[in-house]
N, C-alpha and C. Protein backbone atom coordinates (compact mmCIF):
# COMPACT_ATOMS: atom_id res chain seq x y z
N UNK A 1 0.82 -1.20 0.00
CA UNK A 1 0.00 0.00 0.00
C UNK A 1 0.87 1.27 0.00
N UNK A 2 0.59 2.24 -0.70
CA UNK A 2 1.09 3.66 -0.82
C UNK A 2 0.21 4.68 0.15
N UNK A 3 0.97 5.96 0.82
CA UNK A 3 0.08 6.32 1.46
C UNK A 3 0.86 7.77 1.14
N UNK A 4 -0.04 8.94 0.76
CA UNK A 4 0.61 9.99 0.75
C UNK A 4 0.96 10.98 1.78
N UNK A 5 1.89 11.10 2.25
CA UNK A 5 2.02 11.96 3.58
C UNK A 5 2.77 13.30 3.43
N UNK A 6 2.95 13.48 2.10
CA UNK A 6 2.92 15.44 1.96
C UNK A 6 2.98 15.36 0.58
N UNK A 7 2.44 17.22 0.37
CA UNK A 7 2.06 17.73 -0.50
C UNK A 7 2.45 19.39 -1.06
N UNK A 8 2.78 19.44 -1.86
CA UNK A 8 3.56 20.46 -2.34
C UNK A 8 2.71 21.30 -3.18
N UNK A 9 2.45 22.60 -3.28
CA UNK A 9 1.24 23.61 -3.89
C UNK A 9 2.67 24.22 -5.22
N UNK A 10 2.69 24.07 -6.40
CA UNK A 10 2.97 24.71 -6.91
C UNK A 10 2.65 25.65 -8.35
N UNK A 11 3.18 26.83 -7.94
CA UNK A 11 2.40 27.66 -8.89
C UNK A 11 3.57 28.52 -10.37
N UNK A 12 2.78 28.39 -11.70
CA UNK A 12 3.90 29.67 -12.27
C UNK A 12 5.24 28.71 -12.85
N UNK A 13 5.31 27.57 -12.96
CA UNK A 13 6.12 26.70 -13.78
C UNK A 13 5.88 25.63 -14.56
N UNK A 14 7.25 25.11 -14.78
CA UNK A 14 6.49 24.11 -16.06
C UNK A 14 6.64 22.63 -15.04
N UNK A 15 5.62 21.74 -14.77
CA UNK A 15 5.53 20.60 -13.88
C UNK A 15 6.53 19.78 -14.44
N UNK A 16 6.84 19.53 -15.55
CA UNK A 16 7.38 18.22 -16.46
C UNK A 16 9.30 18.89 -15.61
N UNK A 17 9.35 19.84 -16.00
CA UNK A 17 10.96 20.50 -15.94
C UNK A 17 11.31 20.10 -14.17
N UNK A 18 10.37 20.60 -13.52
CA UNK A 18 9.99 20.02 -12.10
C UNK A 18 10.58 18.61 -11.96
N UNK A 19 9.52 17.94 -12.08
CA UNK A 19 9.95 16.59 -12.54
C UNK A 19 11.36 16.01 -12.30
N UNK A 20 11.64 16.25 -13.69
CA UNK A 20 13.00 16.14 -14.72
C UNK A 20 14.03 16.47 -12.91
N UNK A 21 13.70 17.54 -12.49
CA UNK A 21 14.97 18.39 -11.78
C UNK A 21 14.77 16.92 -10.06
N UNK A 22 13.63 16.88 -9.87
CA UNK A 22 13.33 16.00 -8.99
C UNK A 22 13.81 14.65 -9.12
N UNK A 23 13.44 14.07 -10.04
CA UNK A 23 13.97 12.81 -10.35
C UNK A 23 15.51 12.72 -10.80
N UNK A 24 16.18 13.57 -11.12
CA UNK A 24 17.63 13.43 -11.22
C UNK A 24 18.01 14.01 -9.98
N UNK A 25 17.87 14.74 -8.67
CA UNK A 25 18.56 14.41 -7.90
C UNK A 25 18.22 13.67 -6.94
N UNK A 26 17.15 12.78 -7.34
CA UNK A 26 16.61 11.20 -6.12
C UNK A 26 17.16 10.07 -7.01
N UNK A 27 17.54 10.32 -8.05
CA UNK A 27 17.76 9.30 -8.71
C UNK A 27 18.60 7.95 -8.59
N UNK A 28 20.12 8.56 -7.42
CA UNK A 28 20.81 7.32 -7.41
C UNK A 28 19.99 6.52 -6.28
N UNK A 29 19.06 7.25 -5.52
CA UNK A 29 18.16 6.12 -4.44
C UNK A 29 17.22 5.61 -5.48
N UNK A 30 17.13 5.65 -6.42
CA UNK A 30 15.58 5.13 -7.20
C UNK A 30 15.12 3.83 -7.25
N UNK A 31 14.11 3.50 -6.30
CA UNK A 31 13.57 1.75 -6.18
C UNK A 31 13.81 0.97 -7.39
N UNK A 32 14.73 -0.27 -7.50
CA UNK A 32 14.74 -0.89 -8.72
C UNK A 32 13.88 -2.22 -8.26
N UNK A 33 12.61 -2.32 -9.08
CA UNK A 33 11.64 -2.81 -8.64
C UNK A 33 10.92 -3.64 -10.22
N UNK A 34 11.04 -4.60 -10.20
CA UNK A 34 9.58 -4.95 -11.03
C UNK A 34 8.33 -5.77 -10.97
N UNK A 35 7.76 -5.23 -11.46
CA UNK A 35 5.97 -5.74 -10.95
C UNK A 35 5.21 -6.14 -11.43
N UNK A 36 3.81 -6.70 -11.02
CA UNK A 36 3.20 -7.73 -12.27
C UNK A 36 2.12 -6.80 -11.46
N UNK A 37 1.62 -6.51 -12.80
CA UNK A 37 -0.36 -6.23 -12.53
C UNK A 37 -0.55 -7.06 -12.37
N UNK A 38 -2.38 -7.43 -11.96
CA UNK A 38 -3.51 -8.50 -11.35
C UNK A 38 -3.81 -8.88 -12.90
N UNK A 39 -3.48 -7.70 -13.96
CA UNK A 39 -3.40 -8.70 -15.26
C UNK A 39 -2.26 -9.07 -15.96
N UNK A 40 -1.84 -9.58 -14.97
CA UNK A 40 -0.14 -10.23 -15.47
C UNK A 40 1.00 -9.67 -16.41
N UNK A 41 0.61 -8.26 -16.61
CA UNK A 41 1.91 -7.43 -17.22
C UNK A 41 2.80 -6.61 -16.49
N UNK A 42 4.08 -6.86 -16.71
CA UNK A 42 5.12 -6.64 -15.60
C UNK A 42 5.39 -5.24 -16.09
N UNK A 43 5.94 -4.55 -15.57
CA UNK A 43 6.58 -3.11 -15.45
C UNK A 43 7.30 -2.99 -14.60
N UNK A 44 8.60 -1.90 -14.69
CA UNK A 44 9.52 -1.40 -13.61
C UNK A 44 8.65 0.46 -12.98
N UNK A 45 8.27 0.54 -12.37
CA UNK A 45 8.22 1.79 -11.87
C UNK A 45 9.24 2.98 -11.97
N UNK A 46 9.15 4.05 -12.27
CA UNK A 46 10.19 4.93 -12.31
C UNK A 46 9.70 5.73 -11.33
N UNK A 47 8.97 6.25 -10.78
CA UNK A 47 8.32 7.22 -9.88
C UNK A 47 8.85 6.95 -8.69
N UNK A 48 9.17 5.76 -7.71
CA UNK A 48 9.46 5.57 -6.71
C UNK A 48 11.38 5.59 -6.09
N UNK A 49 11.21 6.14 -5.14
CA UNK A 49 12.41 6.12 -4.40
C UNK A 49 12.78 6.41 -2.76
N UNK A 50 13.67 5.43 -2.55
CA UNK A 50 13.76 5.32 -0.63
C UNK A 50 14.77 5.96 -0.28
N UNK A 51 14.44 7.14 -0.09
CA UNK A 51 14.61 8.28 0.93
C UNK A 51 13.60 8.88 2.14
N UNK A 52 14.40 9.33 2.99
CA UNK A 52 13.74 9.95 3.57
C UNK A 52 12.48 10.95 3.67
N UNK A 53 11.51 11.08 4.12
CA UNK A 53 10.61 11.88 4.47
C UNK A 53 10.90 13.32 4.13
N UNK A 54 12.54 13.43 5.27
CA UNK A 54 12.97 14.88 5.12
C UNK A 54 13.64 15.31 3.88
N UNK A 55 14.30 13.92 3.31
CA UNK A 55 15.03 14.44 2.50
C UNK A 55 14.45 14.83 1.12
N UNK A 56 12.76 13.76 0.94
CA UNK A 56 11.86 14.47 -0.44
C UNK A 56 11.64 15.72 -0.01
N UNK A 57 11.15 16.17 0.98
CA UNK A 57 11.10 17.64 1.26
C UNK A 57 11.98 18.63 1.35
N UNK A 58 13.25 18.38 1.45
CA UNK A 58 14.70 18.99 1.07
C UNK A 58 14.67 19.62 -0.20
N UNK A 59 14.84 18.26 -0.94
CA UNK A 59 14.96 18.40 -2.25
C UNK A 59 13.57 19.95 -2.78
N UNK A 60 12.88 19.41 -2.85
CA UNK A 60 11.55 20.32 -3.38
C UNK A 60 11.69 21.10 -2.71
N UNK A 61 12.54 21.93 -1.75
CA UNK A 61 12.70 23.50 -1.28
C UNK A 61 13.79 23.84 -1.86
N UNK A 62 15.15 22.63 -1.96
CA UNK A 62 16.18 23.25 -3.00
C UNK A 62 15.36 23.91 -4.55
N UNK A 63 15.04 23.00 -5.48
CA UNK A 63 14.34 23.21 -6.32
C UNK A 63 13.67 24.42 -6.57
N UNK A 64 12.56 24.61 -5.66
CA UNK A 64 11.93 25.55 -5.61
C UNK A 64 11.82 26.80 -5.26
């Protein structure tokens, strides 16, 4: 189960560039993971990574 425990308001940029800037500096933690849907097609996730609490929230104040 996923559970979201913060949330970030942002206004006046481009989300994708966001992104891009987020995921390259979580990147060397990035979950290497692969998974099977309930209809049996596997995928690797790119979205996920194990860091800290503080440290996703670090990041997105450097950034921002």
């Amino acid at each position: 189960p996923v559970r979201i425990v913060a949330t970030n308001q942002c206004f006046n940029l481009n989300a994708q560039k966001l992104e891009a800037l987020v995921h390259g500096f979580l990147a060397p933690r990035r979950l290497n993971v692969t998974l099977r849907s309930q209809g049996g097609q596997v995928y690797t996730p790119r979205e996920w990574f194990n860091v800290p609490l503080a440290t996703a929230l670090a990041v997105s104040i450097i950034i921002l």
